[in-house]
Protein backbone atom coordinates (compact mmCIF):
# COMPACT_ATOMS: atom_id res chain seq x y z
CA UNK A 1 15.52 -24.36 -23.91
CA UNK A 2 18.49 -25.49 -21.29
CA UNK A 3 16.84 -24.01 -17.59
CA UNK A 4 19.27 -24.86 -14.15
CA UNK A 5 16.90 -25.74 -11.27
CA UNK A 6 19.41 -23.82 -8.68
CA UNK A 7 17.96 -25.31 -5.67
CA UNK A 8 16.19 -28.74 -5.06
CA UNK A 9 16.55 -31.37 -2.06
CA UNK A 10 16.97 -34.17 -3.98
CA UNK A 11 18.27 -36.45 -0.80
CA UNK A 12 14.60 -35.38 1.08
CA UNK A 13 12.07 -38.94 1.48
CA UNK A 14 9.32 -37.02 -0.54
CA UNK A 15 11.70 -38.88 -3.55
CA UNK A 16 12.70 -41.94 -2.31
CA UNK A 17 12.64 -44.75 -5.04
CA UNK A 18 11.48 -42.24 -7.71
CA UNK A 19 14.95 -39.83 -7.73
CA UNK A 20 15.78 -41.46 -11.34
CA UNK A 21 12.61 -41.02 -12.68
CA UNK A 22 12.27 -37.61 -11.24
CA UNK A 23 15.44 -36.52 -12.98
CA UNK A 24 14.58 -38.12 -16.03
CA UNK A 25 11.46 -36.06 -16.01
CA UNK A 26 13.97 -32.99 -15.28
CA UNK A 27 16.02 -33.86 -18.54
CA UNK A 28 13.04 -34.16 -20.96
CA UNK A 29 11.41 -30.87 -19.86
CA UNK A 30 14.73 -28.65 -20.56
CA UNK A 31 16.54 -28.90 -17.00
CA UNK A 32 19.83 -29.30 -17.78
CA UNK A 33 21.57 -29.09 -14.26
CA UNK A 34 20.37 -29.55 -10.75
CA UNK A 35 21.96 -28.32 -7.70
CA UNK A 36 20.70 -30.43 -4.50
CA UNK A 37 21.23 -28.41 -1.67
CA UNK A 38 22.37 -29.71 2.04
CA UNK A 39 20.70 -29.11 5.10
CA UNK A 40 21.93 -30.94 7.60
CA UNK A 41 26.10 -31.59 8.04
CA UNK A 42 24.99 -34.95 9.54
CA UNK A 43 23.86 -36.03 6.01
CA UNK A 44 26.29 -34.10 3.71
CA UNK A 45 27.90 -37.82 2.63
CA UNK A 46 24.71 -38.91 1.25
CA UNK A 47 23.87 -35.34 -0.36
CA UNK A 48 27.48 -35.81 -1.90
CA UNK A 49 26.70 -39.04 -3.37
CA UNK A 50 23.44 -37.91 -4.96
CA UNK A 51 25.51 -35.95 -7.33
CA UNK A 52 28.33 -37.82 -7.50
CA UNK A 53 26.22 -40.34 -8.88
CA UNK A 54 25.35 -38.31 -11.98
CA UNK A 55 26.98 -35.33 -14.13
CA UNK A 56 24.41 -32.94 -13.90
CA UNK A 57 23.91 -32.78 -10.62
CA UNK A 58 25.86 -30.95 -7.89
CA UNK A 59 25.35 -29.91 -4.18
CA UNK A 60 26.40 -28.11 -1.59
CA UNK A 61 27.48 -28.22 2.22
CA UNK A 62 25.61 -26.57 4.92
CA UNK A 63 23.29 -26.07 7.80
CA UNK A 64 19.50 -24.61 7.57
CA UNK A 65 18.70 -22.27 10.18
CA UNK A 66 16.09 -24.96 11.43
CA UNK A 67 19.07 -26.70 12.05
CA UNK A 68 21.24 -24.39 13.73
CA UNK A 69 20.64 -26.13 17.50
CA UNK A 70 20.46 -29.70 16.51
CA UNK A 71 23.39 -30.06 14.16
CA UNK A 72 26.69 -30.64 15.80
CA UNK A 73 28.72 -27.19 15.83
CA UNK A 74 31.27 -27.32 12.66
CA UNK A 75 34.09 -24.60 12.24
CA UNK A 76 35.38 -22.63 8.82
CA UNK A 77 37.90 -25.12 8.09
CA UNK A 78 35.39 -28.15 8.35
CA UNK A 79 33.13 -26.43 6.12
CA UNK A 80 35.74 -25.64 3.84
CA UNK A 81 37.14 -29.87 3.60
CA UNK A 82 34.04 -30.82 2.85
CA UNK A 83 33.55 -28.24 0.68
CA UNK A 84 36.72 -29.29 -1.53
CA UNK A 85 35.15 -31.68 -3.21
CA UNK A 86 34.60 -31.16 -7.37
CA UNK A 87 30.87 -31.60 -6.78
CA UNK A 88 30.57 -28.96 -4.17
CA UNK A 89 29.73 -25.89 -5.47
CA UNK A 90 28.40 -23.67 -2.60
CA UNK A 91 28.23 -23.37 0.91
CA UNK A 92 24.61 -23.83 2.43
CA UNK A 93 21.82 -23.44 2.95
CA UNK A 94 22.50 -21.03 5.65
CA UNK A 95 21.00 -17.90 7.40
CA UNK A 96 18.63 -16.91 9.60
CA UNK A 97 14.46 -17.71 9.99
CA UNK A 98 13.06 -15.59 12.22
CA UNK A 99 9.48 -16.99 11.33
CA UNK A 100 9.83 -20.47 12.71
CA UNK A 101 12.49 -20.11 15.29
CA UNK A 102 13.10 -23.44 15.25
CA UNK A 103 16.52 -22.36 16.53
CA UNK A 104 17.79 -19.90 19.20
CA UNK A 105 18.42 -16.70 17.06
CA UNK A 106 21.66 -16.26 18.51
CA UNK A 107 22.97 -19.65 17.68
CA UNK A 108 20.99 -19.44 14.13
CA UNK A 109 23.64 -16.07 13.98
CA UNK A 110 26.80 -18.07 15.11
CA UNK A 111 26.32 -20.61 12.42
CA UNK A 112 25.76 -18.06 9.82
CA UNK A 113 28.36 -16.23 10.59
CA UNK A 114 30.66 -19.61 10.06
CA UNK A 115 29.08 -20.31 6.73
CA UNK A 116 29.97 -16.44 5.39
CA UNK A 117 33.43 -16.75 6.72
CA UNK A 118 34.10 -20.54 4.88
CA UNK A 119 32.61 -19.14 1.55
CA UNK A 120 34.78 -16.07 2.06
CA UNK A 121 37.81 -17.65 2.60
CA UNK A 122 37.48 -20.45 0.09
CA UNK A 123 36.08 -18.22 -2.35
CA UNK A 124 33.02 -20.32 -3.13
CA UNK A 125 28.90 -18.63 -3.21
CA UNK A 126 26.74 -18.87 -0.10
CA UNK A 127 22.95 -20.26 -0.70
CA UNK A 128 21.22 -18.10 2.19
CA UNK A 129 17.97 -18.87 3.85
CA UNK A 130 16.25 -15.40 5.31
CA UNK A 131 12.57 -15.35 6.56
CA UNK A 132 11.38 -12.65 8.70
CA UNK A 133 15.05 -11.57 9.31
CA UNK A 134 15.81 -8.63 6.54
CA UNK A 135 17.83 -6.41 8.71
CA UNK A 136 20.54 -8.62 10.83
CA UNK A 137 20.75 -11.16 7.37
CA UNK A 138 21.68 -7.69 5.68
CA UNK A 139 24.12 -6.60 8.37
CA UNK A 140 25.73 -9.82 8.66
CA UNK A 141 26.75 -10.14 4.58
CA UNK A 142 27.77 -6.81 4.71
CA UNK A 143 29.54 -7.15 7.85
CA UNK A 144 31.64 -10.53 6.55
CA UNK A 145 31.68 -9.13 2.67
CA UNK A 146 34.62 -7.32 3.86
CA UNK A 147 34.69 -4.84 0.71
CA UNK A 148 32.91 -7.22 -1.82
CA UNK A 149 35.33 -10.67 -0.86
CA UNK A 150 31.57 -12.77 -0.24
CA UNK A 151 29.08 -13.78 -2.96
CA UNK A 152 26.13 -15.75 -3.27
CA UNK A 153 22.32 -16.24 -3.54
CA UNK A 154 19.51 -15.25 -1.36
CA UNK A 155 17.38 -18.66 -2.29
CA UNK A 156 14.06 -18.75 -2.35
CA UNK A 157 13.43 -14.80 -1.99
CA UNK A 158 10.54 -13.58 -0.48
CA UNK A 159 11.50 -10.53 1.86
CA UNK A 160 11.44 -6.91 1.02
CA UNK A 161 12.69 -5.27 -2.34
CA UNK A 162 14.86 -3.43 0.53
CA UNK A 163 16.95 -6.51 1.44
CA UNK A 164 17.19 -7.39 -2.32
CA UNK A 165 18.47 -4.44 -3.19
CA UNK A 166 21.07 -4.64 -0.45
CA UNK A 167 22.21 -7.77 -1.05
CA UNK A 168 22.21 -6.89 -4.65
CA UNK A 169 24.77 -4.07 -4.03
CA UNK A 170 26.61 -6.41 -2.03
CA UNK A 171 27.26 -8.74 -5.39
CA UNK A 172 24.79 -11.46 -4.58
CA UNK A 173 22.11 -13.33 -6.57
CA UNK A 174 18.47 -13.31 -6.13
CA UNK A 175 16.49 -16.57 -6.98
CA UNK A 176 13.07 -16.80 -6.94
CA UNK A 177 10.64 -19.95 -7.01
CA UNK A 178 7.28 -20.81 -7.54
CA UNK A 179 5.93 -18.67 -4.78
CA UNK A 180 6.25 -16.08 -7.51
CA UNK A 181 3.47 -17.48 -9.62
CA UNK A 182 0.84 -17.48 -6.22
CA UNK A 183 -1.81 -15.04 -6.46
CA UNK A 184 -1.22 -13.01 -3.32
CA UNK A 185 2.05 -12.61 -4.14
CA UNK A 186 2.32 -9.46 -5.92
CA UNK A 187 4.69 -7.34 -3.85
CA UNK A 188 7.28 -10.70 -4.71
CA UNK A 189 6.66 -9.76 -8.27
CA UNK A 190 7.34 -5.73 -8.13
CA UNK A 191 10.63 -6.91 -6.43
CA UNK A 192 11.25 -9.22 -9.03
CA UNK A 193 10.86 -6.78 -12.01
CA UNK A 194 13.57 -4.50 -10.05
CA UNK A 195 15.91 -7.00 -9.95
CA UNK A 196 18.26 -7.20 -13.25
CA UNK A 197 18.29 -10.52 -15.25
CA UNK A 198 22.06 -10.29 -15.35
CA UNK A 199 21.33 -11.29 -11.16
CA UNK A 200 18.66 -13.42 -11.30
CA UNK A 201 18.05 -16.92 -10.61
CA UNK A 202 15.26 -19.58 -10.63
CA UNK A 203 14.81 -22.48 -8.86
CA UNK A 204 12.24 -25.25 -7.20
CA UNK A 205 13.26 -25.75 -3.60
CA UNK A 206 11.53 -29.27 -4.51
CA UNK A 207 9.62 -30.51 -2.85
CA UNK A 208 8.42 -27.75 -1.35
CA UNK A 209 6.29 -25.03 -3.39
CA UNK A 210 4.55 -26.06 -6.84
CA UNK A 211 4.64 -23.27 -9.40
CA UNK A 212 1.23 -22.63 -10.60
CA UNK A 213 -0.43 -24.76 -12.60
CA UNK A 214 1.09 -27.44 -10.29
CA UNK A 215 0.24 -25.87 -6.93
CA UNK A 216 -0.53 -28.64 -4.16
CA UNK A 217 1.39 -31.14 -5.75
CA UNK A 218 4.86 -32.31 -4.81
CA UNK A 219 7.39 -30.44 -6.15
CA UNK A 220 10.02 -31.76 -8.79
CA UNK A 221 12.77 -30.28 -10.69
CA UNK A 222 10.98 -30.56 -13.73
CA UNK A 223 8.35 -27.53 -12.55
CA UNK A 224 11.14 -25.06 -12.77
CA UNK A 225 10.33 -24.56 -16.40
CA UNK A 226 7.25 -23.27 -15.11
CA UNK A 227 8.33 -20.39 -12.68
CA UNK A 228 10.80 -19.24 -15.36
CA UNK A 229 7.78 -18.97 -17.74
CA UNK A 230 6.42 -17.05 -15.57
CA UNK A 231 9.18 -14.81 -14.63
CA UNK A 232 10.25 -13.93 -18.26
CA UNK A 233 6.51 -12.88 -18.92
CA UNK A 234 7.21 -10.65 -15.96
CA UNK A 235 9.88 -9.56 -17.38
CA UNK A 236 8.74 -8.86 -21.16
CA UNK A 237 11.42 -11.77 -22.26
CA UNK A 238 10.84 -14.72 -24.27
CA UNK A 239 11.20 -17.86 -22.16
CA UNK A 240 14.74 -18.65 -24.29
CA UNK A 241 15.94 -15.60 -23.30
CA UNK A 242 15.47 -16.16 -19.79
CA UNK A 243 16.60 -19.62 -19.94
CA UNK A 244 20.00 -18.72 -20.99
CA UNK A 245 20.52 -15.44 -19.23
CA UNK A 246 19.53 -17.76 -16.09
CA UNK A 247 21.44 -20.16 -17.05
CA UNK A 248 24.30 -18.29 -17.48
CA UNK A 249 24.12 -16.33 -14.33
CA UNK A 250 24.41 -19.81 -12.95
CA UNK A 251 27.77 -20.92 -14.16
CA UNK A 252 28.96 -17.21 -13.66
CA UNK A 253 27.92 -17.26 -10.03
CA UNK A 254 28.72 -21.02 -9.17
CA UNK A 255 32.12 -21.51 -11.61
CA UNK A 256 32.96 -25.24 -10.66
CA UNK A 257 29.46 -26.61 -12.17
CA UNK A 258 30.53 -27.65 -15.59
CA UNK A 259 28.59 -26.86 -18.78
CA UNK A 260 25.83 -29.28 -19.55
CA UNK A 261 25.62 -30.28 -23.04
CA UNK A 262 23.04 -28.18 -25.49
């Protein structure tokens, strides 16, 4: 079994001195490819480097929500230099949290707009962020899709089985983590066995979030084969099956991550 842990912060401290050993433990438990996502333009270089310094990782270029205020303001054609890189394969983490608010919600708005136009224009997936923010996170893909010219992945989903459905109409991804396995987390689940396997996703958002049976612990790559046990249970689908359809979603959705080996 060959799994893709979509989303992991490889760059956060949580790993310092153990990122080799942590993606060694990756490897040996089936995770083929890891994409380490960027939250802050201010440390994209180092993000890059991360997966530069191996084949089987990539990243991507972006701003969290959290960050909106704090980052320096970048424009569609920054995002989209930095983005022209062979290990850049999306542009995020992006999007709006209206739990935390750790931004103005008009500036969190701004910057997502940015982020939808720079994937739009150079053709590469968004990774969104949405928390508490279903209706203006719908109304802004739609509004920048522009008749199905924007694609991507709401990361990390745990909003309505409205907004997935939207956002599945509008030719994104859904991705779902180890929230999933959490007992009180049952409406996630219902949404999750609406959502086609051709469109699904799984991922860690390490080091956040243990799966079950690894709940309270730090998060790792590795746990992803966890959640997608999980999820192809849910789904009535041997866990090979929903390793490769997964899998291949993946490298359908993000097209400049390479292969890895099987």
């Amino acid at each position: 079994m060959s799994l893709v842990d979509s989303h992991c912060h490889l760059d956060f401290p949580d790993f310092a001195g153990e990122r080799d050993a942590i993606v060694a433990r990756a490897r040996a438990a089936g995770v083929g490819t890891m994409v380490t996502i960027c939250t802050k333009i201010t440390e994209f270089e180092h993000i890059r480097a991360i997966a530069e310094s191996d084949p089987d990782i990539w990243c991507t270029v972006g701003i969290h929500p959290h960050e909106a205020a704090s980052e320096p303001a970048v424009d569609e054609a920054r995002l989209a230099a930095l983005a022209d890189h062979p290990k850049v394969i999306g542009i995020g983490e992006c999007g709006l949290d209206y739990h935390y608010d750790m931004s103005p919600r008009d500036r969190q708005k701004t910057v997502f707009r940015t982020h939808a136009r720079a994937a739009r224009d150079g053709k590469l997936p968004m990774v969104v962020h949405t928390r508490e923010a279903d209706d203006d996170t719908a109304a802004l893909l739609a509004e920048e899709s522009q008749g199905g010219r924007l694609t991507g992945v709401l990361h990390c989903f745990t909003s309505s089985r409205k907004l997935a459905l939207q956002a599945l109409d509008l030719g994104f991804y859904i991705s779902f983590s180890g929230i999933i396995t959490f007992k009180n987390a049952e409406d996630l689940r219902e949404t999750a066995r609406a959502v086609p396997i051709e469109r699904m996703l799984v991922e860690t958002d390490a080091p956040f979030l243990a799966p079950v049976p690894k709940r309270g612990k730090r998060n790792e790559p590795a746990f992803v084969t966890h959640t997608a046990a999980f999820v192809a249970d849910l789904k009535g689908m041997a866990p090979d099956a929903l390793a490769a359809a997964t899998t291949a979603n993946f490298h359908r959705l993000f097209p400049k991550a390479r292969r890895f080996a099987t």
